[in-house]
PDB file of N, CA and C in Angstrom:
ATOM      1  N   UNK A   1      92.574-116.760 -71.864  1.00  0.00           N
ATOM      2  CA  UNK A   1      93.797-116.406 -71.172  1.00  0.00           C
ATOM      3  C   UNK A   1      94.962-117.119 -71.863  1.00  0.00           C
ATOM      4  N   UNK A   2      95.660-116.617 -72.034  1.00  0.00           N
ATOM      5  CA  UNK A   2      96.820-117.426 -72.713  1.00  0.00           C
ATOM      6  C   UNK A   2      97.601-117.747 -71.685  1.00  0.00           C
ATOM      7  N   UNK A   3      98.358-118.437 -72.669  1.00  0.00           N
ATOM      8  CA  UNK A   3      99.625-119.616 -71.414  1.00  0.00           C
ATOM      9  C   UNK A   3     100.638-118.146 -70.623  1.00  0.00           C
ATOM     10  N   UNK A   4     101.005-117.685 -71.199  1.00  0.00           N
ATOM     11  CA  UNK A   4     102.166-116.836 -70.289  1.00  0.00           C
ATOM     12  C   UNK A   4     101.455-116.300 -69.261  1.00  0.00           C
ATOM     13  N   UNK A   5      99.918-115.585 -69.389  1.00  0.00           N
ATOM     14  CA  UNK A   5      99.639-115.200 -68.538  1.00  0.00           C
ATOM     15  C   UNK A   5      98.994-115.601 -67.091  1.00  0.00           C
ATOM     16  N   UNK A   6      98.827-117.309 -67.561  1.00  0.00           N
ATOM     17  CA  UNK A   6      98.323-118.445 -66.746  1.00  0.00           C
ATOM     18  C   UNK A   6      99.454-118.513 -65.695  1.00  0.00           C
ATOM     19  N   UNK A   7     100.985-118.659 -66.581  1.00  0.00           N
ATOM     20  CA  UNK A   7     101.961-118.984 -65.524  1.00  0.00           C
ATOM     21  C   UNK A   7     102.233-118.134 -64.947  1.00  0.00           C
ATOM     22  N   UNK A   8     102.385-116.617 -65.319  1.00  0.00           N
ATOM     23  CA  UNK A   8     102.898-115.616 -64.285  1.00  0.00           C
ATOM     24  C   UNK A   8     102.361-115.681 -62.942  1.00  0.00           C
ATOM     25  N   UNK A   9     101.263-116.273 -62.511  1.00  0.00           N
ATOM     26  CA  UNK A   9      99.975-115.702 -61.033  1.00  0.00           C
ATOM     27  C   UNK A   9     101.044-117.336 -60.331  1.00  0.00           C
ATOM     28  N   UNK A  10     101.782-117.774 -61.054  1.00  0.00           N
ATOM     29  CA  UNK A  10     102.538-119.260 -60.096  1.00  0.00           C
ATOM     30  C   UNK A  10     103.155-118.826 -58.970  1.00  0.00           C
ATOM     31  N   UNK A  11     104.079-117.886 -59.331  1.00  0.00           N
ATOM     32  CA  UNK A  11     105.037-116.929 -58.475  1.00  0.00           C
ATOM     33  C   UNK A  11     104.331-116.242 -57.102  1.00  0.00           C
ATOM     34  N   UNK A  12     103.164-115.606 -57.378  1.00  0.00           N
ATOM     35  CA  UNK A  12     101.981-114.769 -56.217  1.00  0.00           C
ATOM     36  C   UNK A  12     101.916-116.321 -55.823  1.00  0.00           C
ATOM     37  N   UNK A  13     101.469-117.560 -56.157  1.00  0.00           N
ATOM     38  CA  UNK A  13     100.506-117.960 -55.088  1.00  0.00           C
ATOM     39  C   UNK A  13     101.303-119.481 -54.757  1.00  0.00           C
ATOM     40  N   UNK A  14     102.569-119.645 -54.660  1.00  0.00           N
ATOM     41  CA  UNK A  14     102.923-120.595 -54.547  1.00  0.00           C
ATOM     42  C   UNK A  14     103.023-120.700 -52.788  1.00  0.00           C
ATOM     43  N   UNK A  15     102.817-119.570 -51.968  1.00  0.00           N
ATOM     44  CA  UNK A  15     102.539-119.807 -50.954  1.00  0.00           C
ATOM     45  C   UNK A  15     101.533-119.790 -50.027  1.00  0.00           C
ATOM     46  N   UNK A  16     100.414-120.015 -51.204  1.00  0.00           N
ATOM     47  CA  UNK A  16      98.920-120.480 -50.979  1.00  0.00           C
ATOM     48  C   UNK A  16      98.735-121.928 -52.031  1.00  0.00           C
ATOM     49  N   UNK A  17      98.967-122.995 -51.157  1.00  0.00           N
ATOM     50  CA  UNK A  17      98.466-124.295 -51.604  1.00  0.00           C
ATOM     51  C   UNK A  17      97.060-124.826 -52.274  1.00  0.00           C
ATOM     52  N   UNK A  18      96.101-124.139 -51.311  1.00  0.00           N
ATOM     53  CA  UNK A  18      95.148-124.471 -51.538  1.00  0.00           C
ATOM     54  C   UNK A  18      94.285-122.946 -53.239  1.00  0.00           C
ATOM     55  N   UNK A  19      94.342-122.203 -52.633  1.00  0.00           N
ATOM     56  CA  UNK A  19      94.276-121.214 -53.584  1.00  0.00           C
ATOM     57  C   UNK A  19      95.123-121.622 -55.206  1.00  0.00           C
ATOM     58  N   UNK A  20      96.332-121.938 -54.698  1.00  0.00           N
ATOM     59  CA  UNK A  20      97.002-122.673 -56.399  1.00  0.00           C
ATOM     60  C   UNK A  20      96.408-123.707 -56.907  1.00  0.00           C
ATOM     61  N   UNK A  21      96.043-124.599 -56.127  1.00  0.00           N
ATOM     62  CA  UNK A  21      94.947-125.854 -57.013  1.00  0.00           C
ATOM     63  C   UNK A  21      93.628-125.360 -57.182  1.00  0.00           C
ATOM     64  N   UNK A  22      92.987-124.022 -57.052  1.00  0.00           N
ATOM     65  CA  UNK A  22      91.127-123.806 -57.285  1.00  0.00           C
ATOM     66  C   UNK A  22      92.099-123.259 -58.363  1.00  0.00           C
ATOM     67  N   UNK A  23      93.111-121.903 -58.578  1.00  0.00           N
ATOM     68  CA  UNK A  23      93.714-121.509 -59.848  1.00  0.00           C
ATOM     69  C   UNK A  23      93.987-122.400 -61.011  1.00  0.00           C
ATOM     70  N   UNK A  24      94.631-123.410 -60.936  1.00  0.00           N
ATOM     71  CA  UNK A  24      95.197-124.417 -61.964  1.00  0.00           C
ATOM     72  C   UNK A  24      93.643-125.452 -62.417  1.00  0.00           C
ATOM     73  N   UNK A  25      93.147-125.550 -61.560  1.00  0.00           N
ATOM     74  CA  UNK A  25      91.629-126.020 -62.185  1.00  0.00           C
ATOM     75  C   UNK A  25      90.765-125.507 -63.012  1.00  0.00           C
ATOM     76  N   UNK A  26      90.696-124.340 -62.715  1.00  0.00           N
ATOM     77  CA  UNK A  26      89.670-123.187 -63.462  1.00  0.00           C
ATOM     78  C   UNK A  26      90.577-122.155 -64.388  1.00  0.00           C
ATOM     79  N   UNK A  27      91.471-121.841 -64.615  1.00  0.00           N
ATOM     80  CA  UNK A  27      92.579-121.102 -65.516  1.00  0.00           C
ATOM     81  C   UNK A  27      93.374-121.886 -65.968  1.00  0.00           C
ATOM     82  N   UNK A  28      93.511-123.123 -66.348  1.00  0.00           N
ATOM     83  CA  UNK A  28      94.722-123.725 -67.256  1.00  0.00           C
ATOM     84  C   UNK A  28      93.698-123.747 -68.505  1.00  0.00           C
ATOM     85  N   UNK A  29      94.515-123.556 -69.955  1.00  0.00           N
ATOM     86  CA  UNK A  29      94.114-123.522 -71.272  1.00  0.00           C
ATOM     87  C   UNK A  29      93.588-124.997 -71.870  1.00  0.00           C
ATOM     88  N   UNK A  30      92.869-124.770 -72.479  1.00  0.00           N
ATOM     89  CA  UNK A  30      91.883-126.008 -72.955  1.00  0.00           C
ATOM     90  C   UNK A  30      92.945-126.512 -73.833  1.00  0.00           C
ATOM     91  N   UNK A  31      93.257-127.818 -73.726  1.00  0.00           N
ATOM     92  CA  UNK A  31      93.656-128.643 -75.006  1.00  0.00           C
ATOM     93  C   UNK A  31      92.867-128.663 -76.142  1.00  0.00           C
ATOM     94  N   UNK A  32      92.966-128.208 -77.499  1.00  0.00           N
ATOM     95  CA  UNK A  32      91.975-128.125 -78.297  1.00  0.00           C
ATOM     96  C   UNK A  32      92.050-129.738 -79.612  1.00  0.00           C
ATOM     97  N   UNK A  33      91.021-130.055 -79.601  1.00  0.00           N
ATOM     98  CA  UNK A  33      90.902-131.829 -80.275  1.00  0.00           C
ATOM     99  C   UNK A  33      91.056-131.399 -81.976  1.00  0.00           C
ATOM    100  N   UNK A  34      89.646-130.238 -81.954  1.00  0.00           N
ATOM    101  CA  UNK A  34      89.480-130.048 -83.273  1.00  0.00           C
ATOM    102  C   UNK A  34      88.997-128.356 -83.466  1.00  0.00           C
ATOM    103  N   UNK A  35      89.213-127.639 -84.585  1.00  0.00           N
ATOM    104  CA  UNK A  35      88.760-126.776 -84.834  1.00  0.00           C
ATOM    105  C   UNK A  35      89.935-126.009 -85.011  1.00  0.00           C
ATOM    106  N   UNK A  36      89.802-124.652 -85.711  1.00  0.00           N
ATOM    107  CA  UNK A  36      91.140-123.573 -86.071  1.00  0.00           C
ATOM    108  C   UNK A  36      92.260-123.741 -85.769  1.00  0.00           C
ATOM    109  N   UNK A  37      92.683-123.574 -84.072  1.00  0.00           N
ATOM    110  CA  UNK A  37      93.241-123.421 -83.251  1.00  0.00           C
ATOM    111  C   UNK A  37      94.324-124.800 -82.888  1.00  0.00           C
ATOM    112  N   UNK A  38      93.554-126.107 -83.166  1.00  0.00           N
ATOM    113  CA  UNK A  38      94.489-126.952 -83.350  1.00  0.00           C
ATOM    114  C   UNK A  38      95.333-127.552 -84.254  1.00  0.00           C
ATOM    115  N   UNK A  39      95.243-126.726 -85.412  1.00  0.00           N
ATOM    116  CA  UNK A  39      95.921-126.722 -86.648  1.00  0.00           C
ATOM    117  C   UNK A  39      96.887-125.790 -86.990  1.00  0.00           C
ATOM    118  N   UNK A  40      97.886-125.977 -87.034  1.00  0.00           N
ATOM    119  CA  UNK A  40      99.233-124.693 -87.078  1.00  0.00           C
ATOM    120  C   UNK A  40      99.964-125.627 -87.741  1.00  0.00           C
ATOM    121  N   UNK A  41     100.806-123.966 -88.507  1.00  0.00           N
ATOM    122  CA  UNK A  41     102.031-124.546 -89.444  1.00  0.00           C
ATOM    123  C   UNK A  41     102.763-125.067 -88.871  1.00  0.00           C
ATOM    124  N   UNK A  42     103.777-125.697 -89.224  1.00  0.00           N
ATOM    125  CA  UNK A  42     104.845-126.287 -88.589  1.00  0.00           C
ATOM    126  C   UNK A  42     106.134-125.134 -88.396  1.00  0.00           C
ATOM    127  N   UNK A  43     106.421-124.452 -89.366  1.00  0.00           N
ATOM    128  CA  UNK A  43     107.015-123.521 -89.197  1.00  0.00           C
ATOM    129  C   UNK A  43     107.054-122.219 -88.778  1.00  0.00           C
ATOM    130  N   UNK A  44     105.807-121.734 -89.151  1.00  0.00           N
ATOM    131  CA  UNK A  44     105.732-120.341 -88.465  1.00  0.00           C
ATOM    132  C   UNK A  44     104.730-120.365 -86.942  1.00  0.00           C
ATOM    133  N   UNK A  45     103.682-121.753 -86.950  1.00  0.00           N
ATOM    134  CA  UNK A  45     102.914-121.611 -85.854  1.00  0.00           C
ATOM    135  C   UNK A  45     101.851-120.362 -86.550  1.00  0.00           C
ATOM    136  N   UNK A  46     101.580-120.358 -87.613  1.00  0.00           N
ATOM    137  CA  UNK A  46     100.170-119.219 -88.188  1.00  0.00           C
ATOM    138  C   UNK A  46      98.589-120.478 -88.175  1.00  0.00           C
ATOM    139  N   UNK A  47      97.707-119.661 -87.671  1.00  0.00           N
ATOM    140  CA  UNK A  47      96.703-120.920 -87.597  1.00  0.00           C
ATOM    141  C   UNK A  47      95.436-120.669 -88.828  1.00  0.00           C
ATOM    142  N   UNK A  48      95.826-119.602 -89.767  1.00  0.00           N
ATOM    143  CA  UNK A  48      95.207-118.794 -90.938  1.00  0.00           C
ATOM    144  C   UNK A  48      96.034-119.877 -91.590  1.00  0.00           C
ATOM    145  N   UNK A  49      95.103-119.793 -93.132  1.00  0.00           N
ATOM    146  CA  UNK A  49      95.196-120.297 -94.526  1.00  0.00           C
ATOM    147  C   UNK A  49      96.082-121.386 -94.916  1.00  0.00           C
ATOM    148  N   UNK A  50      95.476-122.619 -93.572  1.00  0.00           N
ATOM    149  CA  UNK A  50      96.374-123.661 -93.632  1.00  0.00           C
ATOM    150  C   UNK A  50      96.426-124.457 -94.347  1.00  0.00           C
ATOM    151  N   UNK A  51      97.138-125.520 -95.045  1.00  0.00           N
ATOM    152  CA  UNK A  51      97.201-126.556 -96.027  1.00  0.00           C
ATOM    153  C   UNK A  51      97.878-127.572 -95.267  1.00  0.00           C
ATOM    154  N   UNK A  52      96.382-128.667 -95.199  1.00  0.00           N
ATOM    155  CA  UNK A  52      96.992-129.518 -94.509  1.00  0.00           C
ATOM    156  C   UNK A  52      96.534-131.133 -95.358  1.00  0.00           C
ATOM    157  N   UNK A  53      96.583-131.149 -96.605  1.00  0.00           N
ATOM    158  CA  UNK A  53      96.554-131.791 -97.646  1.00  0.00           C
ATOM    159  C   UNK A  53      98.079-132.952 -98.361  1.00  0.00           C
ATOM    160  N   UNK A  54      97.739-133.539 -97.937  1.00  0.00           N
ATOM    161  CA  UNK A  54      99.012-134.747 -98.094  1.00  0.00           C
ATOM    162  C   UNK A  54      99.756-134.955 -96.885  1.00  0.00           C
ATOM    163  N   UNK A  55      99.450-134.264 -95.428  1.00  0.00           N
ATOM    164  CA  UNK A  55     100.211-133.794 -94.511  1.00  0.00           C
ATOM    165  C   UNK A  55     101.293-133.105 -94.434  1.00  0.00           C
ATOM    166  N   UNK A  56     101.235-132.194 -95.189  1.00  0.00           N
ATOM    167  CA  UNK A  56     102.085-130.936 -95.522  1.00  0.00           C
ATOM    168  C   UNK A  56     102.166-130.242 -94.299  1.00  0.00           C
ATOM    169  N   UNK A  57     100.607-129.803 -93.496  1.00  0.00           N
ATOM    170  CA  UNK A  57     100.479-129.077 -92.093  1.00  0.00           C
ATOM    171  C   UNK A  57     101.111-127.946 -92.494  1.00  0.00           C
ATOM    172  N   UNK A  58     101.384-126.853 -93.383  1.00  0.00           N
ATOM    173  CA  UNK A  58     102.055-125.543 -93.617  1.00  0.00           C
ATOM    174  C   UNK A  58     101.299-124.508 -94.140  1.00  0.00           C
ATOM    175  N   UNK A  59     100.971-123.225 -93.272  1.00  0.00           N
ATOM    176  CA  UNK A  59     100.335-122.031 -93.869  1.00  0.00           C
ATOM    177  C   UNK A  59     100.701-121.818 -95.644  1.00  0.00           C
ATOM    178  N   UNK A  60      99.831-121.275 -95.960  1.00  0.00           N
ATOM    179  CA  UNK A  60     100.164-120.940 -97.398  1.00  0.00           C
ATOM    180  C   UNK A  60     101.002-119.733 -97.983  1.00  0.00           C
ATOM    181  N   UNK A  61     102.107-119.051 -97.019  1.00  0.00           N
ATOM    182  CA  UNK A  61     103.094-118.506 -96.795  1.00  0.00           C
ATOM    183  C   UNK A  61     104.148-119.306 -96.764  1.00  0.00           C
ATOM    184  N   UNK A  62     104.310-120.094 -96.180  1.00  0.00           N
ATOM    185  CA  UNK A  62     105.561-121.061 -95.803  1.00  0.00           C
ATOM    186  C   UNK A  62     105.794-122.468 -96.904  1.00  0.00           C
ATOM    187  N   UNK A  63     104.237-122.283 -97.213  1.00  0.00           N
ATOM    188  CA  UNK A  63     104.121-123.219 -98.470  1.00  0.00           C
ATOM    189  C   UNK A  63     104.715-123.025 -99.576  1.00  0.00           C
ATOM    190  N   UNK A  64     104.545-121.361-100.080  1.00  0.00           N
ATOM    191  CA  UNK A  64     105.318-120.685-101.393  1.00  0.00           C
ATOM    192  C   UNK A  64     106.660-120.813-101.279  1.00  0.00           C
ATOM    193  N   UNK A  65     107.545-120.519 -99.955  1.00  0.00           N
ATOM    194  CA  UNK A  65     108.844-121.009 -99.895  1.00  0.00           C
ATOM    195  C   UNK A  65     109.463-122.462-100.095  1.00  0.00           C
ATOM    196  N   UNK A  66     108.619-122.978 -99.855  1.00  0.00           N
ATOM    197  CA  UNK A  66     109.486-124.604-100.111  1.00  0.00           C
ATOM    198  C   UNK A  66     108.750-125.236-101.070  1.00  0.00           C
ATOM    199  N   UNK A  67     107.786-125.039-101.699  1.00  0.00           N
ATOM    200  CA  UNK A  67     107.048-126.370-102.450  1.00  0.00           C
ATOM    201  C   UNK A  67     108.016-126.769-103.485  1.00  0.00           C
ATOM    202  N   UNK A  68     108.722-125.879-103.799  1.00  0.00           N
ATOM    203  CA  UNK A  68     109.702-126.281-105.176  1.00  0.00           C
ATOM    204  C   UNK A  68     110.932-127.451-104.513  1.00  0.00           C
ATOM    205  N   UNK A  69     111.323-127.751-103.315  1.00  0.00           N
ATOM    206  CA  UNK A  69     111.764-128.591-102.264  1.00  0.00           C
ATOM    207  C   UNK A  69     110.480-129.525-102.381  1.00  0.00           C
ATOM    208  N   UNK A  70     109.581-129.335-101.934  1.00  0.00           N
ATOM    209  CA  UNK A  70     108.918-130.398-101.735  1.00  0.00           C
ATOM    210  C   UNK A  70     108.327-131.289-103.662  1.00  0.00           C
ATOM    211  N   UNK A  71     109.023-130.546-104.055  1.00  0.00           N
ATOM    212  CA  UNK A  71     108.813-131.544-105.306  1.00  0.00           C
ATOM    213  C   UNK A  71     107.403-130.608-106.400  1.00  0.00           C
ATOM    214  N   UNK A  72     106.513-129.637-105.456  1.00  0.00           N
ATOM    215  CA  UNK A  72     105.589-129.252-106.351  1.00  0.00           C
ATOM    216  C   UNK A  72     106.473-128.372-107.522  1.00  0.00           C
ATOM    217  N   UNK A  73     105.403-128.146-108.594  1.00  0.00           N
ATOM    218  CA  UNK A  73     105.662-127.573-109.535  1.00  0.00           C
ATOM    219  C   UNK A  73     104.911-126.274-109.959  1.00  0.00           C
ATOM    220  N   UNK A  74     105.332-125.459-110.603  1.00  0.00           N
ATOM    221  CA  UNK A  74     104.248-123.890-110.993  1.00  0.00           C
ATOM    222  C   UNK A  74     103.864-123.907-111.969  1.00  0.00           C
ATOM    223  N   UNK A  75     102.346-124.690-112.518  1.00  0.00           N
ATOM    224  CA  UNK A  75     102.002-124.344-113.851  1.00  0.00           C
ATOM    225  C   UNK A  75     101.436-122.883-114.363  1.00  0.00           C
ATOM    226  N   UNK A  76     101.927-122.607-115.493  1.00  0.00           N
ATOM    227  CA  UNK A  76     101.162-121.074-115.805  1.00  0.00           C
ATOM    228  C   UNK A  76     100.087-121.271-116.656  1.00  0.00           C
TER     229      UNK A  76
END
């Protein structure tokens, strides 16, 4: 379930107390520690073909735009 759709059901049940805390227990989104999902670019938020090597943290899209900023170089 994703987050937007977690918060929309706030509105229906804010005048059921008890029903909103069994909801928010069992439907809020997992904090994720490790794996795919907790790794995103910094800029675009893409969680594909990340480079997270020197702590760069940037898809390899967002990478081609700045590395010449970040000091890398293009050997041919």
């Amino acid at each position: 379930m994703t987050t937007s759709n977690y918060k929309k059901m706030f509105t229906q049940l804010k005048s059921k107390p008890t029903i909103m805390k069994k909801y928010i227990k069992h439907n809020t989104p997992l904090n994720r520690g490790q794996g795919r999902s907790s790794k995103k670019c910094r800029r675009c938020g893409r969680t594909a073909a990340h480079i997270s090597k020197y702590g760069i943290r940037l898809c390899r899209q967002c990478f081609r735009g700045v590395a010449q900023s970040l000091g890398f170089r293009k050997y041919n």
